[in-house]
C-alpha atoms as a PDB file:
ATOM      1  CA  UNK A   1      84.806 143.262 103.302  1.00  0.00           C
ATOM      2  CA  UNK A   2      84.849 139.468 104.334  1.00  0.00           C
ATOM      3  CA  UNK A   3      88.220 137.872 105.061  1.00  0.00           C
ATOM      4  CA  UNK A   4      90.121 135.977 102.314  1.00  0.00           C
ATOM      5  CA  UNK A   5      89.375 131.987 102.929  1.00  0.00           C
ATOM      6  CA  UNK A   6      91.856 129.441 102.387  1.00  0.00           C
ATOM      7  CA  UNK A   7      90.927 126.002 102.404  1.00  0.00           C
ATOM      8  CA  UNK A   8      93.442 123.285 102.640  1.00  0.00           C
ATOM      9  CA  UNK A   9      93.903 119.081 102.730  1.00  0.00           C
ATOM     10  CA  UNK A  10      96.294 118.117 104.082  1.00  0.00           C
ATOM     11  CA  UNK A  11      95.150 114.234 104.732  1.00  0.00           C
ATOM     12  CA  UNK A  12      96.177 112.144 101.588  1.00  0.00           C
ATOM     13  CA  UNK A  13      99.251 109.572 102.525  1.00  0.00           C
ATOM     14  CA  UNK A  14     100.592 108.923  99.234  1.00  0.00           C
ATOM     15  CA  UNK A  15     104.021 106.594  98.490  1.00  0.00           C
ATOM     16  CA  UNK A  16     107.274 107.488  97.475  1.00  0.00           C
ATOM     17  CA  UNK A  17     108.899 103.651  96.113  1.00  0.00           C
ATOM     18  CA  UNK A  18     112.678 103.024  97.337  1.00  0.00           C
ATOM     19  CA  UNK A  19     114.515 104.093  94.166  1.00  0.00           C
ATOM     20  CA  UNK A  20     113.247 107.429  94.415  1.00  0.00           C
ATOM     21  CA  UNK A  21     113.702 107.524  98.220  1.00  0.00           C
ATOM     22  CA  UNK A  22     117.512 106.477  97.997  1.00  0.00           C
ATOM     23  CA  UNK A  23     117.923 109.521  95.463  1.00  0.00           C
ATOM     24  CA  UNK A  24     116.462 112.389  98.471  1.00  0.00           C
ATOM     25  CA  UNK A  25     115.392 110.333 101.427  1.00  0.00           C
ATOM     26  CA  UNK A  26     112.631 111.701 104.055  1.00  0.00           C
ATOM     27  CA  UNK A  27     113.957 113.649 106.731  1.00  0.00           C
ATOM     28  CA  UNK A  28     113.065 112.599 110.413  1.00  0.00           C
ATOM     29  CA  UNK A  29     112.639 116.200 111.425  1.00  0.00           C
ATOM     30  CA  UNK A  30     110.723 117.296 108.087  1.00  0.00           C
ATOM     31  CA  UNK A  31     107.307 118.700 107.784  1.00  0.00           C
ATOM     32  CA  UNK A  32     104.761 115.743 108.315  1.00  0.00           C
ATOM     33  CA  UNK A  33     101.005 116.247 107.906  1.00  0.00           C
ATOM     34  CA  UNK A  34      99.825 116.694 111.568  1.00  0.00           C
ATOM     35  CA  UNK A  35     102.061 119.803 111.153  1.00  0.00           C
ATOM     36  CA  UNK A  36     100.869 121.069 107.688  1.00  0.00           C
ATOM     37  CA  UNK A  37      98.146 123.242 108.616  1.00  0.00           C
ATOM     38  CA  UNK A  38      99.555 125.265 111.425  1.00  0.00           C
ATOM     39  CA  UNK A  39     102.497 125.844 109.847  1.00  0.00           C
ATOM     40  CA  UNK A  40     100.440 126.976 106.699  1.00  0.00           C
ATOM     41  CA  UNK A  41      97.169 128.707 107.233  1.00  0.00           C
ATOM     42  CA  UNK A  42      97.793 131.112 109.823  1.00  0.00           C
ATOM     43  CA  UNK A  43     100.194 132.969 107.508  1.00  0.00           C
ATOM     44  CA  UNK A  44      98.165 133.223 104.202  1.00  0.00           C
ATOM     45  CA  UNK A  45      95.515 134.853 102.702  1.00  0.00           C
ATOM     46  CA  UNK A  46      95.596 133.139  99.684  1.00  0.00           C
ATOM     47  CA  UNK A  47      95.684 129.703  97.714  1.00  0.00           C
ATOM     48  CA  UNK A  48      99.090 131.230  95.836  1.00  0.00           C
ATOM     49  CA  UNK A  49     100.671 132.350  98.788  1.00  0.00           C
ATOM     50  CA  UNK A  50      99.555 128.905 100.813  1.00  0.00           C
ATOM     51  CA  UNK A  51     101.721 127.227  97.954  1.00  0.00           C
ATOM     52  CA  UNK A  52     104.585 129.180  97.838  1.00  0.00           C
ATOM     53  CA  UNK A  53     104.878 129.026 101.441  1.00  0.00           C
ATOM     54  CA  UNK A  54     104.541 125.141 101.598  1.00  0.00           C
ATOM     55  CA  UNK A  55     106.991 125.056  98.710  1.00  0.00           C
ATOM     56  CA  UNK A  56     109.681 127.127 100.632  1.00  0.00           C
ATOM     57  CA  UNK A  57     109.164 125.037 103.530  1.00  0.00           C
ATOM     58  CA  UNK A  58     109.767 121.853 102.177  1.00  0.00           C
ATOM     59  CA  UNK A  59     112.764 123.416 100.270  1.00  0.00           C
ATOM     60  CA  UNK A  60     114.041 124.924 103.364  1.00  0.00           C
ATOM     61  CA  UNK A  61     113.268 121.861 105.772  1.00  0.00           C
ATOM     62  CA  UNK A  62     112.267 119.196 103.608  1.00  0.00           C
ATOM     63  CA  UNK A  63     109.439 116.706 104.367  1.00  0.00           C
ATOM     64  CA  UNK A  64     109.217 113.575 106.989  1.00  0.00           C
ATOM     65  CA  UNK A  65     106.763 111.833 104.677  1.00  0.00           C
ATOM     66  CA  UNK A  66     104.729 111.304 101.093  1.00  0.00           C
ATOM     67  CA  UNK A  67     101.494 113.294 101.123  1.00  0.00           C
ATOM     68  CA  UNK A  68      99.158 114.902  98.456  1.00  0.00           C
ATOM     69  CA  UNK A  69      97.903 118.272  99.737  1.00  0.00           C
ATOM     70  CA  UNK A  70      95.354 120.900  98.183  1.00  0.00           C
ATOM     71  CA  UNK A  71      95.106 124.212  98.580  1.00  0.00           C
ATOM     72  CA  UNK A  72      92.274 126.667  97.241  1.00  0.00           C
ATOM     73  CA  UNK A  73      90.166 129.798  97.437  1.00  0.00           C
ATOM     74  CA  UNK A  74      87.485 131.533  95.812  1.00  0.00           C
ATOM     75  CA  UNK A  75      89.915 131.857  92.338  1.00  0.00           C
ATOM     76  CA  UNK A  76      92.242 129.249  92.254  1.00  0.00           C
ATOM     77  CA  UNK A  77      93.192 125.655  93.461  1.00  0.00           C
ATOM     78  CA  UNK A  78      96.747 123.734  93.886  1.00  0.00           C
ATOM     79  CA  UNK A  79      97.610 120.592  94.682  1.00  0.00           C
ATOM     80  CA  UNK A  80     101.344 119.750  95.607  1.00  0.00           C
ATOM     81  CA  UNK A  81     102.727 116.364  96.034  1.00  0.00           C
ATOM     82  CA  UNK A  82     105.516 115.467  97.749  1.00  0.00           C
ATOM     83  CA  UNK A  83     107.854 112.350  96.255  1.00  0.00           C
ATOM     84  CA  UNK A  84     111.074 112.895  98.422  1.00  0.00           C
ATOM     85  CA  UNK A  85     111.966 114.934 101.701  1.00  0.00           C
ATOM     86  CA  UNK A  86     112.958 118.154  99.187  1.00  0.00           C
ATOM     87  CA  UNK A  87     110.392 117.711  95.607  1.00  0.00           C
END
């Protein structure tokens, strides 16, 4: 049985404009995208739980920046954007 493979991007900057920034504000100490991976891949084994787990984090911790990222396997892709340091 092969191992489960997750693929992820985690390398498009994308922009959050200042009238949704003053509403939930990026967080200094958030997740940025040099982080992303590490904090995501190890602990997977799938494109659903790669989501949720990214979701939960940004909930939890909330983001430092605006990025687009994707995650997929062999049944499924997701891409998540984040607009503000918690959505």
């Amino acid at each position: 049985m092969r191992n489960p493979v997750v693929a992820m991007s985690a390398t498009e900057t994308t922009y959050a404009n200042d009238q949704v920034q003053s509403f939930d504000p990026f967080n200094k100490t958030g997740i940025i995208e040099e982080a992303m991976v590490t904090c995501i891949l190890p602990y997977v084994k799938t494109a659903r739980e790669a989501i949720a787990r990214f979701a939960k984090i940004i909930k939890d911790h909330t983001a430092g920046e605006s990025d687009g990222i994707l995650f997929a396997d062999s049944k499924e892709a997701w891409y998540f954007e984040i607009g503000t340091a918690h959505y």
